[in-house]
C-alpha atoms as a PDB file:
ATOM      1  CA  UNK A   1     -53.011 -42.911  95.367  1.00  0.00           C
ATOM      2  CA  UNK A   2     -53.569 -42.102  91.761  1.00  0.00           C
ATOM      3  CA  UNK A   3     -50.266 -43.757  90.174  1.00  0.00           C
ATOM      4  CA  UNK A   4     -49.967 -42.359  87.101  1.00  0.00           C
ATOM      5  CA  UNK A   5     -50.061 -38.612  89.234  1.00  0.00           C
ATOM      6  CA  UNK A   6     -46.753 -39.488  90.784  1.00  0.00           C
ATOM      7  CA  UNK A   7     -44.904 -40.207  87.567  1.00  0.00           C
ATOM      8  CA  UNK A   8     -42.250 -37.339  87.079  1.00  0.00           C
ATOM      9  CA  UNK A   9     -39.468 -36.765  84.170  1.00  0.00           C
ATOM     10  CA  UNK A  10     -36.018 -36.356  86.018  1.00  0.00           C
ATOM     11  CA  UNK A  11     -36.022 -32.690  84.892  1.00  0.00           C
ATOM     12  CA  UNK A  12     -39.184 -32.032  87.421  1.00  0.00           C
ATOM     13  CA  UNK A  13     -37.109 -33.540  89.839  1.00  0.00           C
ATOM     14  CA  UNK A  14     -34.219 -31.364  89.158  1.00  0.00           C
ATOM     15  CA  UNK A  15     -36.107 -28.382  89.198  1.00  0.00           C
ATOM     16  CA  UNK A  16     -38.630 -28.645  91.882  1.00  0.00           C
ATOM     17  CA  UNK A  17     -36.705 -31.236  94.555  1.00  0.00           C
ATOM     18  CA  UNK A  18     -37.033 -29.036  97.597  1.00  0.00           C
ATOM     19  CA  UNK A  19     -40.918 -29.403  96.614  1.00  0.00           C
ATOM     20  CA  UNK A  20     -40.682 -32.560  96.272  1.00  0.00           C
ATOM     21  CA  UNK A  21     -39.201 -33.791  99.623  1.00  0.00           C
ATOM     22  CA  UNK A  22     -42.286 -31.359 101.066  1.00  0.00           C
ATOM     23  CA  UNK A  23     -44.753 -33.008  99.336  1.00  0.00           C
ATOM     24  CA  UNK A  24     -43.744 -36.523 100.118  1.00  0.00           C
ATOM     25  CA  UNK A  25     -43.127 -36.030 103.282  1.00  0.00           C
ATOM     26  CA  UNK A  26     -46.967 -35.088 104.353  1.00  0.00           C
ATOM     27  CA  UNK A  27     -48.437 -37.488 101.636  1.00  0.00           C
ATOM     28  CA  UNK A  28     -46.004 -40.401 102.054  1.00  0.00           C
ATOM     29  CA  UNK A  29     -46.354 -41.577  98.395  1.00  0.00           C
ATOM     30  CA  UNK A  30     -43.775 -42.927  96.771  1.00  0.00           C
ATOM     31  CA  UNK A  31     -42.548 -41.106  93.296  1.00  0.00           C
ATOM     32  CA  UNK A  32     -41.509 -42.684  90.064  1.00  0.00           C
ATOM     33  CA  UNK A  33     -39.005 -40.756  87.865  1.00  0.00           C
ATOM     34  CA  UNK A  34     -38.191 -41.268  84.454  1.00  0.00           C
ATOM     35  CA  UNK A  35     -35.446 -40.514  82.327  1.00  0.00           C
ATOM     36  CA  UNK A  36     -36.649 -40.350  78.459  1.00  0.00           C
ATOM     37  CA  UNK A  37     -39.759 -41.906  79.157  1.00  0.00           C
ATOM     38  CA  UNK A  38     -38.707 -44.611  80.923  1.00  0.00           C
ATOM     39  CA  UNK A  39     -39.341 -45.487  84.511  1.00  0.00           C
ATOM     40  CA  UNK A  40     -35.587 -45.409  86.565  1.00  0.00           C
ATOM     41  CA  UNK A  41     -36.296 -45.204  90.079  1.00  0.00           C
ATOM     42  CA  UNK A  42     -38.544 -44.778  92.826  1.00  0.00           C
ATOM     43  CA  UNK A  43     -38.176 -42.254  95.588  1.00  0.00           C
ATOM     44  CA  UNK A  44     -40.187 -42.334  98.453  1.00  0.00           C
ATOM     45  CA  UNK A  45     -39.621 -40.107 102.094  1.00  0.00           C
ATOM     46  CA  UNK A  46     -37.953 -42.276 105.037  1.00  0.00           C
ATOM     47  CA  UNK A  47     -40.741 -42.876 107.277  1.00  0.00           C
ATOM     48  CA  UNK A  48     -41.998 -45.082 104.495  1.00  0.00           C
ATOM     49  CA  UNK A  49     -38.669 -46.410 103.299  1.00  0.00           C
ATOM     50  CA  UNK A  50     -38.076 -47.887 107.016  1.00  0.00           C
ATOM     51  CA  UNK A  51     -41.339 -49.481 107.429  1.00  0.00           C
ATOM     52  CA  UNK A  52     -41.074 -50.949 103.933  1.00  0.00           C
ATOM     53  CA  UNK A  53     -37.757 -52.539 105.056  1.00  0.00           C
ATOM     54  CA  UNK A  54     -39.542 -53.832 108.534  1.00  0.00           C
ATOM     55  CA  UNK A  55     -42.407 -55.727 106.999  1.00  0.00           C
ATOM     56  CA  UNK A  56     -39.820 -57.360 104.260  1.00  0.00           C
ATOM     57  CA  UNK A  57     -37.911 -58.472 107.074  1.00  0.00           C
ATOM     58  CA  UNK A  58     -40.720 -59.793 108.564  1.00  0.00           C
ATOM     59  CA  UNK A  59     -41.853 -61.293 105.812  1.00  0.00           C
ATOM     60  CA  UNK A  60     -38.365 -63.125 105.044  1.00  0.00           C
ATOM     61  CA  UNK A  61     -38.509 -64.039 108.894  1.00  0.00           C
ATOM     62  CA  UNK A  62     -42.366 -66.253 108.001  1.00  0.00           C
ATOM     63  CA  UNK A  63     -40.866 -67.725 104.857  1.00  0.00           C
ATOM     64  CA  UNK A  64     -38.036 -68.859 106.675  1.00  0.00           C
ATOM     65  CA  UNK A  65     -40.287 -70.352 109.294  1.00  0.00           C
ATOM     66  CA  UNK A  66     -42.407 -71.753 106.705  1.00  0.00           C
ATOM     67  CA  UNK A  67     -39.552 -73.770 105.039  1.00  0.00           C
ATOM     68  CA  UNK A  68     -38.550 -75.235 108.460  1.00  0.00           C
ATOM     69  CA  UNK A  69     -42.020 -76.515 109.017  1.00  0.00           C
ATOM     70  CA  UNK A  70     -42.049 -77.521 105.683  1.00  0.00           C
ATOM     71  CA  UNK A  71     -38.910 -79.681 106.277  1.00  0.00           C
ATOM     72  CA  UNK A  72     -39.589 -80.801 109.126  1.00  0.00           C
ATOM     73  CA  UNK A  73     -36.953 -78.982 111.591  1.00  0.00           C
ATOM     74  CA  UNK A  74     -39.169 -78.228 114.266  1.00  0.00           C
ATOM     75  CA  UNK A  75     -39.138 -78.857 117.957  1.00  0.00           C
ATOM     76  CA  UNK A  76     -41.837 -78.896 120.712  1.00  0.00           C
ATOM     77  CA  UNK A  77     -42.187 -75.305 122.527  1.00  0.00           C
ATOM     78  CA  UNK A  78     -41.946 -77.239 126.047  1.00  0.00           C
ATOM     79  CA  UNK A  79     -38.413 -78.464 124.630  1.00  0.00           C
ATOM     80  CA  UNK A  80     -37.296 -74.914 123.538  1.00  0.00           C
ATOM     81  CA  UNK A  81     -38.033 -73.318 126.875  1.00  0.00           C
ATOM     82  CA  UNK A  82     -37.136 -76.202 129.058  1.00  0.00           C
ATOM     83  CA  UNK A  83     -33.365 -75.291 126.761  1.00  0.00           C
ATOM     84  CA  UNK A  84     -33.765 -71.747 127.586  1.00  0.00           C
ATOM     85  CA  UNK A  85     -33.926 -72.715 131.377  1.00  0.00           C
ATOM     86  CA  UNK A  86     -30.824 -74.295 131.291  1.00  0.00           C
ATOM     87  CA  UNK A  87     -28.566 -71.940 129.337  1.00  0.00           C
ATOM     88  CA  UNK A  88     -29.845 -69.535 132.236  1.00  0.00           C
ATOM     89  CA  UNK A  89     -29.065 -71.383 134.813  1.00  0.00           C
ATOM     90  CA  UNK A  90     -25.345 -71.776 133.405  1.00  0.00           C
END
C-alpha cells in the first residue's frame, strides 16, 4: 500500500463516497482525508475496523499479563485448575 495514494481532500470524499466504500471494500486499505491540507481522519471498511479492534484487545490482554508477571501475581497452573475443579463441583 502506497500511502501517500490513499490521501484524499474531504471534497473527494464528498463527491465520490459511493466509490469510495467500493473501493475499500475489495482493497481493504484504510483512507486518510484531509480538510485544508491537513490530515483529520482515517476511514477504513469494517472487515478491517473489527480485526483492528481484536488484535488491540489482544494486545491489551498480553500487557496486562505481562504486568502481573512482572509483579509477581502469579499462581501455579496445577493450582488454577485444581480451583476450577472445585467451583464445578459446587
Amino acid at each position: 500500500m502506497k500511502l501517500a495514494e490513499q490521501i484524499k481532500p474531504i471534497s473527494y470524499l464528498k463527491a465520490h463516497a459511493a466509490e469510495i466504500i467500493r473501493i475499500m471494500t475489495e482493497q481493504r486499505e484504510p483512507m486518510i482525508i484531509t480538510q485544508n491540507g491537513e490530515a483529520k481522519v482515517v476511514i477504513q471498511d469494517i472487515e478491517s475496523y473489527e480485526k483492528t479492534q481484536q488484535t488491540m484487545a489482544l494486545l491489551k490482554i498480553m500487557a496486562l499479563g505481562n504486568t502481573q508477571i512482572t509483579q509477581g501475581n502469579v499462581q501455579p497452573a496445577t493450582a488454577v485448575f485444581q480451583r476450577l475443579r472445585n467451583k464445578k463441583t459446587i
